[in-house]
C-alpha atoms as a PDB file:
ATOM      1  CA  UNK A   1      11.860  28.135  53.986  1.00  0.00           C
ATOM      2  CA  UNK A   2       8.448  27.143  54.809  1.00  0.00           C
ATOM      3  CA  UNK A   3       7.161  28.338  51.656  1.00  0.00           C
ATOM      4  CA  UNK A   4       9.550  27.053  49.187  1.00  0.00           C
ATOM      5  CA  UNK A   5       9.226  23.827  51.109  1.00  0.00           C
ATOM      6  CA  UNK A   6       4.911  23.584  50.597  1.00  0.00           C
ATOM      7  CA  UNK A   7       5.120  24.941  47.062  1.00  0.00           C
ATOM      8  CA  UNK A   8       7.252  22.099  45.558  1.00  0.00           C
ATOM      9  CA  UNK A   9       4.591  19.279  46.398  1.00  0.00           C
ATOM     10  CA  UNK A  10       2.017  21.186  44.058  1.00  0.00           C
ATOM     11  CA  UNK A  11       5.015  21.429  41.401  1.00  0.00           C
ATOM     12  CA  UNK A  12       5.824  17.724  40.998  1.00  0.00           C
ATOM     13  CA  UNK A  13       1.906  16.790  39.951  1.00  0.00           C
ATOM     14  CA  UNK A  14       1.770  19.827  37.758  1.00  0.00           C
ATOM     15  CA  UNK A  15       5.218  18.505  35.885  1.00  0.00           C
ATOM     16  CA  UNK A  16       4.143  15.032  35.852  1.00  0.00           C
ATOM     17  CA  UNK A  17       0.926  16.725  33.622  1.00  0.00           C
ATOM     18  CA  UNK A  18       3.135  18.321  31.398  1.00  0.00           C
ATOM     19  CA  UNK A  19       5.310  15.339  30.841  1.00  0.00           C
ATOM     20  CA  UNK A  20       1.952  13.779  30.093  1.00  0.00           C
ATOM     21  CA  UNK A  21       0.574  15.817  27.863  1.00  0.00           C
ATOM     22  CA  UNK A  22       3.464  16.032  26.216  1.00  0.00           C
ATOM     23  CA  UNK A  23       3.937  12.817  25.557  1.00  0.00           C
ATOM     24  CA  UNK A  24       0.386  12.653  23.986  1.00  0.00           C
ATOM     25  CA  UNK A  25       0.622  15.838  21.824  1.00  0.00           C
ATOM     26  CA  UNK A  26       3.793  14.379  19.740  1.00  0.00           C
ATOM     27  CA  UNK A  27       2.324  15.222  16.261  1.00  0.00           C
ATOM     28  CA  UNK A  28       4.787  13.869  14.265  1.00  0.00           C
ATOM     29  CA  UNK A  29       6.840  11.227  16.207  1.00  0.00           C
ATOM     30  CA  UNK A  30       3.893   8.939  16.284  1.00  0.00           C
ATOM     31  CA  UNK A  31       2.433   9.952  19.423  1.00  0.00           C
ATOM     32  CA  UNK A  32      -1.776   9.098  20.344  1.00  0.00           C
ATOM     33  CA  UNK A  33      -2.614  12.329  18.704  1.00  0.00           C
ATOM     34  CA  UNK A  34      -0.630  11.981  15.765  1.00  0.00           C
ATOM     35  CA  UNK A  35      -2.442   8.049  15.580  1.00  0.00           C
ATOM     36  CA  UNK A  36      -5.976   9.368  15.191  1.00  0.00           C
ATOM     37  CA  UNK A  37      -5.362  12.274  13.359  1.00  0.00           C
ATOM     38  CA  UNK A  38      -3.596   9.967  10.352  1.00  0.00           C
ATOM     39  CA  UNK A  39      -5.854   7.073  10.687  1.00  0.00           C
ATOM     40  CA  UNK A  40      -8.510   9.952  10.532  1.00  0.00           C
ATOM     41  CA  UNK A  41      -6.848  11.123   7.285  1.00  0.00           C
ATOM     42  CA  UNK A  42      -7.191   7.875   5.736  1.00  0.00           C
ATOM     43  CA  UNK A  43     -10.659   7.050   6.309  1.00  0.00           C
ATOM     44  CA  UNK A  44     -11.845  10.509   5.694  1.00  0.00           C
ATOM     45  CA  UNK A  45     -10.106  10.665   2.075  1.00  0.00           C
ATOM     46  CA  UNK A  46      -9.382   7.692   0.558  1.00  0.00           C
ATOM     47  CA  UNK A  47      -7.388   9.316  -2.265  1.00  0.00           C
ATOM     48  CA  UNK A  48      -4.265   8.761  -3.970  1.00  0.00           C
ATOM     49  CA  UNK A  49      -1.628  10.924  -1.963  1.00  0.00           C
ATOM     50  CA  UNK A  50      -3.344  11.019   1.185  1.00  0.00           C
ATOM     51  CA  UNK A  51      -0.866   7.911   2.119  1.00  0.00           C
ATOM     52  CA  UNK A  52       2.084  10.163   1.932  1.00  0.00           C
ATOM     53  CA  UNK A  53      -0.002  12.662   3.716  1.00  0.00           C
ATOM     54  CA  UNK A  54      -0.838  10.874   6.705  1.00  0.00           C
ATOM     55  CA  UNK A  55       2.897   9.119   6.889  1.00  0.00           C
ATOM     56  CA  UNK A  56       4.131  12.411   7.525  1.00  0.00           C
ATOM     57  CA  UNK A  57       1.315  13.139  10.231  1.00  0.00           C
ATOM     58  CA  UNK A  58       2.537  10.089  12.066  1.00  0.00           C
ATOM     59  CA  UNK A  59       5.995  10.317  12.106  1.00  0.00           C
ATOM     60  CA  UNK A  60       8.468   8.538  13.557  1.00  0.00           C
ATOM     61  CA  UNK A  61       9.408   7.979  17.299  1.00  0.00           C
ATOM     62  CA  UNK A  62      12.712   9.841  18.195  1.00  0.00           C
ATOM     63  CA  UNK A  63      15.444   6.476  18.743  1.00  0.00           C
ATOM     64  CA  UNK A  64      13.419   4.167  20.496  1.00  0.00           C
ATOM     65  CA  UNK A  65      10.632   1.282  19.844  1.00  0.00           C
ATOM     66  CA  UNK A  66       7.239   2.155  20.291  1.00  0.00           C
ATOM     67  CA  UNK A  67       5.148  -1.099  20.592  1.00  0.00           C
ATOM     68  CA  UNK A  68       1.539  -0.629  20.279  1.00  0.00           C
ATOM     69  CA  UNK A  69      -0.889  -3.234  19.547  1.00  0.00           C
ATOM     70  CA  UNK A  70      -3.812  -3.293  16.694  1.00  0.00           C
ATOM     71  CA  UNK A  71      -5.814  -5.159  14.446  1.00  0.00           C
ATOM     72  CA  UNK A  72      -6.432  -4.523  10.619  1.00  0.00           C
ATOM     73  CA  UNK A  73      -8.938  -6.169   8.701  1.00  0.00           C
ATOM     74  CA  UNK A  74      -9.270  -8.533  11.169  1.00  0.00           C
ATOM     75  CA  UNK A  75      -5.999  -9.566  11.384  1.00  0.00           C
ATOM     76  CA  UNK A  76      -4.088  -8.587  14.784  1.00  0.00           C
ATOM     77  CA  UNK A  77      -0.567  -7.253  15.107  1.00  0.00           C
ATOM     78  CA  UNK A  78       1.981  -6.507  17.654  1.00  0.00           C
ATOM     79  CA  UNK A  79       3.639  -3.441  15.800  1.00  0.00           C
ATOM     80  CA  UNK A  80       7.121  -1.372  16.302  1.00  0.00           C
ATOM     81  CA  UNK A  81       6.411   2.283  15.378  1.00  0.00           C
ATOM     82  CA  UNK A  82       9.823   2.892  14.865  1.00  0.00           C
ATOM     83  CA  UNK A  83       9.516   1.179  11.389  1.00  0.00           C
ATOM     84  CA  UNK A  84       8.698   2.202   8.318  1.00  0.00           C
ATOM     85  CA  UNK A  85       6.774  -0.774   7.347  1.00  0.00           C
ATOM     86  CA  UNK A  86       5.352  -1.090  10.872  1.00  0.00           C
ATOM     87  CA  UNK A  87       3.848   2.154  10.288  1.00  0.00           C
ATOM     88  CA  UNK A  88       2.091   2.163   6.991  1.00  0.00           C
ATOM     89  CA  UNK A  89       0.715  -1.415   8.460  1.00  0.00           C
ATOM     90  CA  UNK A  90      -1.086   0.284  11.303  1.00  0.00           C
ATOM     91  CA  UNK A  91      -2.235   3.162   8.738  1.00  0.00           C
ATOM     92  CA  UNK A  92      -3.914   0.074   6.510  1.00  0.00           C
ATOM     93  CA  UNK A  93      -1.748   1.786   3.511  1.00  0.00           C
ATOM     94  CA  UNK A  94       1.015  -1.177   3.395  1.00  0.00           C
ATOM     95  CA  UNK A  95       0.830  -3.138  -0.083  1.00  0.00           C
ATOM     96  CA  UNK A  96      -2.424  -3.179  -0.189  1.00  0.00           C
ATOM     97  CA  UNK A  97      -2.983  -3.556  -3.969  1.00  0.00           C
ATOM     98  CA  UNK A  98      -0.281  -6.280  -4.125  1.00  0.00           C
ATOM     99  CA  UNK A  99      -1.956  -8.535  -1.125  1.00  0.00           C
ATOM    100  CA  UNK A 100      -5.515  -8.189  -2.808  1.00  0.00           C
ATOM    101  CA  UNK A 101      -3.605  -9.535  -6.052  1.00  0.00           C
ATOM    102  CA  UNK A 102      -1.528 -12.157  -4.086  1.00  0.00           C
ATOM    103  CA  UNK A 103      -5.022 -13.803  -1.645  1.00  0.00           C
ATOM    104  CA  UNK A 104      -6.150 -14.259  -5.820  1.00  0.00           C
ATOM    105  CA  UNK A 105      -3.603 -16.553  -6.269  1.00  0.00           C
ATOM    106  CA  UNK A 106      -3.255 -18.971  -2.680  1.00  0.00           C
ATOM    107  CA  UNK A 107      -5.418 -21.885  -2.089  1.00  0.00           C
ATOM    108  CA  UNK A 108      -6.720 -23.397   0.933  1.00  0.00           C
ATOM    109  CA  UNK A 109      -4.043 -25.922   1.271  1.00  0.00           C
ATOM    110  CA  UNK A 110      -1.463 -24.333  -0.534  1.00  0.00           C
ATOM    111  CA  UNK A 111       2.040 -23.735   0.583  1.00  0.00           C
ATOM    112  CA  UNK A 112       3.534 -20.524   0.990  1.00  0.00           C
ATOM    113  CA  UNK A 113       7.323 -19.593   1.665  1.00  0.00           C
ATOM    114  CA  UNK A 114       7.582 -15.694   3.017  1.00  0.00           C
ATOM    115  CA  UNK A 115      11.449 -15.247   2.538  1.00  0.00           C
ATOM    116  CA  UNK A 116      12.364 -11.827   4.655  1.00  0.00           C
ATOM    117  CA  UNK A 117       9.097 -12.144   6.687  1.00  0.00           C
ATOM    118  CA  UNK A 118       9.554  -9.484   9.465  1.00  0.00           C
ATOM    119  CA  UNK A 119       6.880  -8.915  11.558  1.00  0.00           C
ATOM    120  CA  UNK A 120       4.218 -11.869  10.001  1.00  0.00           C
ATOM    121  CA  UNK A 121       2.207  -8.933   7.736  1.00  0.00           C
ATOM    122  CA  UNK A 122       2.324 -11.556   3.973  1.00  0.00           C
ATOM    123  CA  UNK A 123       2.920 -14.855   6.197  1.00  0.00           C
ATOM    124  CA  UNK A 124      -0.452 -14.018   8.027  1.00  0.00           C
ATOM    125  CA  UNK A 125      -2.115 -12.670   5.038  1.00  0.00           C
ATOM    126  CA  UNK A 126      -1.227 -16.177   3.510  1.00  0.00           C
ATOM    127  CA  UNK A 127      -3.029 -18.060   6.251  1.00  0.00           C
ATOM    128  CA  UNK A 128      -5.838 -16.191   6.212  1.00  0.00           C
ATOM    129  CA  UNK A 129      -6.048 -17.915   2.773  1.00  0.00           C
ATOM    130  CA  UNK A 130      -6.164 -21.411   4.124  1.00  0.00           C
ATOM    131  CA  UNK A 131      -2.267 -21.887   3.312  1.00  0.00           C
ATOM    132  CA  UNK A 132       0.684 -22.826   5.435  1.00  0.00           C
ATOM    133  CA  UNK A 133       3.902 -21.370   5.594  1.00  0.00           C
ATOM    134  CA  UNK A 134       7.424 -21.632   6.107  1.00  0.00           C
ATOM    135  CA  UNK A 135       8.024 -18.090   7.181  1.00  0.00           C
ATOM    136  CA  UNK A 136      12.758 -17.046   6.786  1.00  0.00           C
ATOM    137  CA  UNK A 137      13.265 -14.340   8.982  1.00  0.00           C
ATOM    138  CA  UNK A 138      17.050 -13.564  10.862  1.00  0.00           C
ATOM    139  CA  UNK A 139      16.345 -10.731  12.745  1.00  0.00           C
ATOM    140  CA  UNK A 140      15.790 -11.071  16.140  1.00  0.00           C
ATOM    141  CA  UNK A 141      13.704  -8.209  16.949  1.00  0.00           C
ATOM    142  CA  UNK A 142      11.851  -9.548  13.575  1.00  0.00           C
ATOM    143  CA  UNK A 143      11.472 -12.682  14.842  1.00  0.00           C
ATOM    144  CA  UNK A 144      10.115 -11.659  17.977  1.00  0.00           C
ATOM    145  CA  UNK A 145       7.266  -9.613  16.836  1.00  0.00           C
ATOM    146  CA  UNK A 146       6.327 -12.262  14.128  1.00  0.00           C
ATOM    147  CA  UNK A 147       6.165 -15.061  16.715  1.00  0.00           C
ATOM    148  CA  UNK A 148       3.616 -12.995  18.641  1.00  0.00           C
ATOM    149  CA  UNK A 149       1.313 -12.064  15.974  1.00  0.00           C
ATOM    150  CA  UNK A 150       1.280 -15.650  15.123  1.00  0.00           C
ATOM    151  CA  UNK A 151       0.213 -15.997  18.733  1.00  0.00           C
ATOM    152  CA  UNK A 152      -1.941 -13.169  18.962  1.00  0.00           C
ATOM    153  CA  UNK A 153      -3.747 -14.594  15.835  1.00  0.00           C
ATOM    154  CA  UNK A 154      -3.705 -18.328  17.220  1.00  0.00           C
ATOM    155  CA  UNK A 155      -1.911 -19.374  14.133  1.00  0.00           C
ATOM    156  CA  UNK A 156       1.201 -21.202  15.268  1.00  0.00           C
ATOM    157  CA  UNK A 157       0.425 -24.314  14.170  1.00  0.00           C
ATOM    158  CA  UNK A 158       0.082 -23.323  10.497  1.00  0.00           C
ATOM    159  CA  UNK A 159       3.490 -21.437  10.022  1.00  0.00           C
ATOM    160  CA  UNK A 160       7.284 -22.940  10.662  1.00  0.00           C
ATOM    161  CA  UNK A 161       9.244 -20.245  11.495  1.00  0.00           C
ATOM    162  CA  UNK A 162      13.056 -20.637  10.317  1.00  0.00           C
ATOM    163  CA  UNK A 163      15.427 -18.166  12.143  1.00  0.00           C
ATOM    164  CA  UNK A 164      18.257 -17.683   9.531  1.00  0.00           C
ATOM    165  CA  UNK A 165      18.658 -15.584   6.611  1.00  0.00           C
ATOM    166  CA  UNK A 166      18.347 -16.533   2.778  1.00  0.00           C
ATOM    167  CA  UNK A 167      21.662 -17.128   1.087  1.00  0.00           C
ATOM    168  CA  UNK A 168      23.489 -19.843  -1.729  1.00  0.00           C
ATOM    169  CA  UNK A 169      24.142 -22.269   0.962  1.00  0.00           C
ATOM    170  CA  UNK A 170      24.758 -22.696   4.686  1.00  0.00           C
ATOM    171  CA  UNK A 171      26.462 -21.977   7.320  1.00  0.00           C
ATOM    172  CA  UNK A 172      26.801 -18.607   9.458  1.00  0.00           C
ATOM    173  CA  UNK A 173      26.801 -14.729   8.045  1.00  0.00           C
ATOM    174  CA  UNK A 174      26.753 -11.477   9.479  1.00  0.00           C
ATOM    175  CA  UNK A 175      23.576  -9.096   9.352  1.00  0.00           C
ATOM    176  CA  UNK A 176      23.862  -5.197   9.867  1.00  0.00           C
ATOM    177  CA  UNK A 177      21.015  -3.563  11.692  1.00  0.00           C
ATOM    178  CA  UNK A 178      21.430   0.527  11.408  1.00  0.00           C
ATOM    179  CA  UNK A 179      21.852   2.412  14.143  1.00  0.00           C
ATOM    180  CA  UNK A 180      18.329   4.215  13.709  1.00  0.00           C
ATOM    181  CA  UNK A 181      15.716   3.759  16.285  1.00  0.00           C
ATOM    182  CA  UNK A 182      15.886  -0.358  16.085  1.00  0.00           C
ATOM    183  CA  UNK A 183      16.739  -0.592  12.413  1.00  0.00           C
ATOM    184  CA  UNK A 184      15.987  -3.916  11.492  1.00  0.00           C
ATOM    185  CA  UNK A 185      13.186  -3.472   8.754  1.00  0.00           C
ATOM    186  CA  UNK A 186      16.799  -2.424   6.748  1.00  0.00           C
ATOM    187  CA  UNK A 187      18.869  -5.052   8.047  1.00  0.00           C
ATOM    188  CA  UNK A 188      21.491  -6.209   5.338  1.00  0.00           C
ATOM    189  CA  UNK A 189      24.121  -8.087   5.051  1.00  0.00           C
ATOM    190  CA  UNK A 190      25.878  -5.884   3.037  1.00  0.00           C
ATOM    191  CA  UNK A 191      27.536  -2.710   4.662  1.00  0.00           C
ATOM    192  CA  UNK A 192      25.543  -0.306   3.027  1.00  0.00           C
ATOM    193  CA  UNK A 193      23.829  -0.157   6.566  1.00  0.00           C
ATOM    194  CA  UNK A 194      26.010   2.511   7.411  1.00  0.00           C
ATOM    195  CA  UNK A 195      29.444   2.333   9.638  1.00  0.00           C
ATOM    196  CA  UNK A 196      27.711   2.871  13.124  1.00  0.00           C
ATOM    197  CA  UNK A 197      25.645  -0.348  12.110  1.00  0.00           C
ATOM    198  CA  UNK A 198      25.287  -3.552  14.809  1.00  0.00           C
ATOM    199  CA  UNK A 199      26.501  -6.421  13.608  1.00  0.00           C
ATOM    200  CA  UNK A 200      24.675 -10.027  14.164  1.00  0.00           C
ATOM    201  CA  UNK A 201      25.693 -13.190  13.471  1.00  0.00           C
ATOM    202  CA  UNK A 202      23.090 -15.548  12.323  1.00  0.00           C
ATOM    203  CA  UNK A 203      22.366 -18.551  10.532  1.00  0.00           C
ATOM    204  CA  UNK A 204      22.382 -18.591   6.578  1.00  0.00           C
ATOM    205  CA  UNK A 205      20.200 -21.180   4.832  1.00  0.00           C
ATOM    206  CA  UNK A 206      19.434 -22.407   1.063  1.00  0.00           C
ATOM    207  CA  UNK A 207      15.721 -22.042   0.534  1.00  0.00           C
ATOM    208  CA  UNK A 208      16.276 -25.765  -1.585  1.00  0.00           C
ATOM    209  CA  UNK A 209      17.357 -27.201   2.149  1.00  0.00           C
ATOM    210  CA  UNK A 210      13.819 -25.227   3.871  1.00  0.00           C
ATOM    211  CA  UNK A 211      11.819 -27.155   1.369  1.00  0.00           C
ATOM    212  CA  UNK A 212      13.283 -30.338   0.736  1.00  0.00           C
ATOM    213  CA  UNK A 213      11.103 -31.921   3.498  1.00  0.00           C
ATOM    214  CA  UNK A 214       7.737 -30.149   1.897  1.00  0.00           C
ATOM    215  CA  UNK A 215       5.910 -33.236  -0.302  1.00  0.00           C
ATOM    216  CA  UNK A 216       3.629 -30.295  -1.903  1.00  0.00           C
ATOM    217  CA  UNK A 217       4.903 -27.872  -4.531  1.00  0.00           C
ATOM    218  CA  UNK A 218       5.314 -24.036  -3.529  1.00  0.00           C
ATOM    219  CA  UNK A 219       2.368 -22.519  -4.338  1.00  0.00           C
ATOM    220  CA  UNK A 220       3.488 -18.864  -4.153  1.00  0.00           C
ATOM    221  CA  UNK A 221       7.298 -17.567  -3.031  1.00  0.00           C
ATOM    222  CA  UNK A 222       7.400 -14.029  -1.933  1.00  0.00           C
ATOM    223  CA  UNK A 223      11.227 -12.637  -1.146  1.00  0.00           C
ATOM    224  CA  UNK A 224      11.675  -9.427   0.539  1.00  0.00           C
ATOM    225  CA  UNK A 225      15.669  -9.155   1.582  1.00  0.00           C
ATOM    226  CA  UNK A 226      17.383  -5.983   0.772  1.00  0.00           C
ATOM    227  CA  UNK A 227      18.978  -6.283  -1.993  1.00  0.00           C
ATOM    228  CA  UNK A 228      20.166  -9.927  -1.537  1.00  0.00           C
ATOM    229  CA  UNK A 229      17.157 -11.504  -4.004  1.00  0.00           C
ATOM    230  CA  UNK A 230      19.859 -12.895  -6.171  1.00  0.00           C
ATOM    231  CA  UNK A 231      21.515 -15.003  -4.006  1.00  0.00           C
ATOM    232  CA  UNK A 232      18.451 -16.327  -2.175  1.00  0.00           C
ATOM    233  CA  UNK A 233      16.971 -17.238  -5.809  1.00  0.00           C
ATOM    234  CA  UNK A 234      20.326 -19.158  -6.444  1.00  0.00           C
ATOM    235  CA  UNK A 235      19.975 -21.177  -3.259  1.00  0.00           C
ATOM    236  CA  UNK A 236      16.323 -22.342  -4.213  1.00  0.00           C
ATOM    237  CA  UNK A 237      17.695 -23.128  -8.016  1.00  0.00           C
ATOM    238  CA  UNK A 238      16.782 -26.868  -7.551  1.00  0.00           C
ATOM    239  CA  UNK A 239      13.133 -26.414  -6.170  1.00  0.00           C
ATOM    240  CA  UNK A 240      12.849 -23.516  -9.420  1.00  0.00           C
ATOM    241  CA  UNK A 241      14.450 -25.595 -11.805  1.00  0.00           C
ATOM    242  CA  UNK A 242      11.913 -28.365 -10.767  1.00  0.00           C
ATOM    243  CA  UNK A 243       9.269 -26.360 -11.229  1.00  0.00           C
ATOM    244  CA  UNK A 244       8.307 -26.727  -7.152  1.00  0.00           C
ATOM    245  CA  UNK A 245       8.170 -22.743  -7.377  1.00  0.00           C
ATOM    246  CA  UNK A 246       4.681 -21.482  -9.350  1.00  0.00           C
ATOM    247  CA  UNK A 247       4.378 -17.602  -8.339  1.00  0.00           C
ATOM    248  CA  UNK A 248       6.743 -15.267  -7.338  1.00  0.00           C
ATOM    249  CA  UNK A 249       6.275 -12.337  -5.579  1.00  0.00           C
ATOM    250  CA  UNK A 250       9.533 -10.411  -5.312  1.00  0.00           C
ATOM    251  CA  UNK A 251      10.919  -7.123  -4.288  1.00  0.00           C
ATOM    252  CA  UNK A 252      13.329  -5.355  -7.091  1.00  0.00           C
ATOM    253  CA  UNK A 253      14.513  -2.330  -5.644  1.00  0.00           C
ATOM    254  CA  UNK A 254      17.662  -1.123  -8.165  1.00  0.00           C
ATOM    255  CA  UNK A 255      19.449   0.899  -5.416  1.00  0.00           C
ATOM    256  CA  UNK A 256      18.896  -2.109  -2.352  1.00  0.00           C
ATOM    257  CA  UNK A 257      20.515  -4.793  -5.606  1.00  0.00           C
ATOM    258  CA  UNK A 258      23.646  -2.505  -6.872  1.00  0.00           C
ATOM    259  CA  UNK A 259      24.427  -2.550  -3.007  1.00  0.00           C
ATOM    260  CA  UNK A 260      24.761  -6.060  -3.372  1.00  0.00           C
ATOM    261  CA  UNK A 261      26.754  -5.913  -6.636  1.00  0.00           C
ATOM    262  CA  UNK A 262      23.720  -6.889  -8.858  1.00  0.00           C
ATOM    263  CA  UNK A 263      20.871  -5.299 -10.342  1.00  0.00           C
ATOM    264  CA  UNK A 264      16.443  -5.191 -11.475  1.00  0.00           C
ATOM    265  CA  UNK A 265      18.302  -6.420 -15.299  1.00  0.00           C
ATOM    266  CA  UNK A 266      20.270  -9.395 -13.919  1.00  0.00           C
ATOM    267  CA  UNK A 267      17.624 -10.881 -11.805  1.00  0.00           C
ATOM    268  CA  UNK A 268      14.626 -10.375 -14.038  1.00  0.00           C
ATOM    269  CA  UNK A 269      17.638 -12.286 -16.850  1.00  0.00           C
ATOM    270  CA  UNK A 270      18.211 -15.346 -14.140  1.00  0.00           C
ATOM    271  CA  UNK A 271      14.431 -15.519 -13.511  1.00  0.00           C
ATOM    272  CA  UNK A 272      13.308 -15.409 -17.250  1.00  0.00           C
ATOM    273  CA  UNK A 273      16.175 -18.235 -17.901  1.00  0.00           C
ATOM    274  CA  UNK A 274      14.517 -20.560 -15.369  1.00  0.00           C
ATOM    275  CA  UNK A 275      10.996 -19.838 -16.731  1.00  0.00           C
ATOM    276  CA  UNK A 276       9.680 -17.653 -15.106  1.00  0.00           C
ATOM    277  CA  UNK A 277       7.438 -14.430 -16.788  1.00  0.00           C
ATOM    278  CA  UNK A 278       6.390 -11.549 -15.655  1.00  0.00           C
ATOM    279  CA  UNK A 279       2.883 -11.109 -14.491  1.00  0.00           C
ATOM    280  CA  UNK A 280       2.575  -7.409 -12.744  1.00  0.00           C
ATOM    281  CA  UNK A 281       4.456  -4.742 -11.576  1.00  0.00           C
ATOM    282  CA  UNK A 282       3.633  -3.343  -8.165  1.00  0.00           C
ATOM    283  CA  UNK A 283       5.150  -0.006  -8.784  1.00  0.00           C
ATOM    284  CA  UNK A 284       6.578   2.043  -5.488  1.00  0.00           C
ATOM    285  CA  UNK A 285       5.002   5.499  -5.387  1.00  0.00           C
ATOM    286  CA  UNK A 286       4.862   7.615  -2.301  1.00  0.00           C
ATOM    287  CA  UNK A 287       4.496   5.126   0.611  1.00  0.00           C
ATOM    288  CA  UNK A 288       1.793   3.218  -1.370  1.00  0.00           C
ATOM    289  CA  UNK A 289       2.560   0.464  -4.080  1.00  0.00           C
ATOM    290  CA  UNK A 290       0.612   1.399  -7.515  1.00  0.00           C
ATOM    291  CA  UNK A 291      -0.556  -1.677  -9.578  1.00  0.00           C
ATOM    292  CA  UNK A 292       0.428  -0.773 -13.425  1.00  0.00           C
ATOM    293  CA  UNK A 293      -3.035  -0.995 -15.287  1.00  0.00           C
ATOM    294  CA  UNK A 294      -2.676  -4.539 -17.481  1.00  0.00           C
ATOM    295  CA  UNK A 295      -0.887  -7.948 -16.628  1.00  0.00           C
ATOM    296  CA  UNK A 296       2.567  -8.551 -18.981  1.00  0.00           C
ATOM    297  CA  UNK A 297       2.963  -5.049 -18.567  1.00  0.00           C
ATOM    298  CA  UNK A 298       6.776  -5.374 -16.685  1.00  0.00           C
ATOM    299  CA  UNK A 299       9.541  -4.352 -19.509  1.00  0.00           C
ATOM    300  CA  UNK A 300      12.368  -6.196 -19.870  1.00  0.00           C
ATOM    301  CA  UNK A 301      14.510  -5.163 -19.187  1.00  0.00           C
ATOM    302  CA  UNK A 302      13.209  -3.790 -16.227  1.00  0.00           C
ATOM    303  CA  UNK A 303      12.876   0.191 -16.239  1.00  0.00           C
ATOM    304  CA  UNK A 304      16.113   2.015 -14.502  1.00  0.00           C
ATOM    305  CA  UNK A 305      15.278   3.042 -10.948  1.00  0.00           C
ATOM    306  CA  UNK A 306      13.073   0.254 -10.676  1.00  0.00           C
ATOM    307  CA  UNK A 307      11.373   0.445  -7.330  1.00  0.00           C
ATOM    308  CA  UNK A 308       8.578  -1.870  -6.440  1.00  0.00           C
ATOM    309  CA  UNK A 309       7.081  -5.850  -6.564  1.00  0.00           C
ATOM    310  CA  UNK A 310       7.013  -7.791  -8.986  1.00  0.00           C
ATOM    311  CA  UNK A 311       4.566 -10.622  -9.698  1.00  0.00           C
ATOM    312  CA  UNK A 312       6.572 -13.819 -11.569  1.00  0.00           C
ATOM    313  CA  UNK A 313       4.530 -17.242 -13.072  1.00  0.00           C
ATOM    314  CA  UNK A 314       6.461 -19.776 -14.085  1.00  0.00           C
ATOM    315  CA  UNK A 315       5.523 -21.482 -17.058  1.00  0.00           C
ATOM    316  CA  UNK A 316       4.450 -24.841 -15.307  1.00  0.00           C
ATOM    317  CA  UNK A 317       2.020 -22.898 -13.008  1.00  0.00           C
ATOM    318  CA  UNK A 318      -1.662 -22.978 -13.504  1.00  0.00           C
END
């Protein structure tokens, strides 16, 4: 008995190791180790594929957040690893071509309306412009993350956070956040986020009603919401049709918009009937988004399978 009893004190320090180790070797679910050896990957070889590379080196934390704090070109974020987006933010690899493209277009002074803005990553790049922002976000998880990178960057006072989602009109809707890990970078209001989804009921909003108070026009628009562009675009028809609305940037994902009953052909149809033209296509490749080499050069229609961002100018806009 005496033995036994003396050996398990040396056995409890020796398993705390292993759980400790283990939890730092976790190539692939986005453990330390996994960190620095994709960060590593995309320093060391800035090369086209590498992004998908070091994505996969990362992975993905097994059904639980993973908060972890970082800063990126001098911007600093409070990210959740257990996002897709989240991720290829902390990598540097998120949208990069698009937000070099978008700081050409804002302004010091300039209003800018991020519609879906999750965790702050185009509202901040925005300020960093000199612009302020309304910033449309319903998740909650969302919503907390963005509100502390707007701390953690001291920039509260230049963004108005509005916690509703983007619809026609107002009222109250239903989100679905999947099941997976926390889910809400895919949150939808359609049920395409699978049966075992959460449901959340939050406010709905026109954009027209977010902007009536704003005496300046909308310098740039950028609209990010799962498949539900349409709609969202219908409730800011007035502030459009006005010509309140110069640049667009807006996701058209074909397989996110037939979810929602509409499609890359209708919307690029409503937008070119309230005068708006197509600038550049930000086309989705790997985990990376690929600027197509000249301005003008979206189709339209768009392309079947359309995956990416598209830049819109209305016809009023400088």
């Amino acid at each position: 008995m005496g033995a036994i009893g003396t050996a398990r004190p040396a056995e409890a320090p020796r398993g705390a190791l292993r759980a400790r180790a283990r939890e730092a070797l976790r190539v692939g679910r986005a453990g330390p180790v996994s960190r620095r050896l994709a960060r590593t990957l995309v320093r060391a070889a800035p090369v086209r594929g590498v992004d998908v590379l070091a994505f996969i080196v990362i992975g993905r934390p097994r059904g639980r957040r993973q908060l972890v704090q970082v800063e990126r070109d001098g911007v600093r974020y409070g990210l959740d690893l257990s996002h897709d987006v989240h991720r290829l933010i902390y990598l540097g690899l998120y949208e990069r071509e698009a937000a070099d493209h978008v700081a050409t277009l804002i302004r010091p002074g300039d209003l800018v309306v991020d519609v879906g803005a999750n965790c702050g990553f185009w509202t901040l790049a925005a300020v960093r412009q000199g612009a302020d922002v309304v910033a449309i976000e319903p998740v909650p998880s969302n919503l907390e993350l963005l509100r502390r990178n707007l701390a953690l960057n001291g920039e509260e006072r230049r963004v108005r956070v509005v916690e509703a989602a983007a619809g026609e009109g107002g009222g109250r809707i239903e989100i679905r956040i999947p099941a997976t890990a926390d889910g809400s970078e895919q949150a939808s209001i359609h049920h395409s986020a699978g049966d075992d989804a959460r449901p959340v009921e939050v406010e709905l909003v026109s954009i027209d009603s977010v902007v009536a108070g704003e005496e300046q026009p909308v310098r740039l628009m950028k609209m990010d919401v799962e498949g539900n562009e349409l709609a969202a675009l219908r409730g800011a028809e007035r502030a459009i049709a006005g010509g309140r609305v110069q640049h667009l940037i807006l996701e058209m994902m074909d397989e996110n918009l037939a979810r929602a009953g509409t499609s890359a052909r209708e919307v690029a149809d409503w937008l070119v009937s309230h005068g708006f033209r197509p600038e550049r296509w930000f086309d989705q490749k790997g985990f990376g988004l690929r600027p197509l080499p000249a301005p003008r050069s979206l189709p339209l229609p768009p392309p079947p399978g359309m995956d990416g961002l598209v830049h819109w100018r209305h016809e009023s806009a400088e």
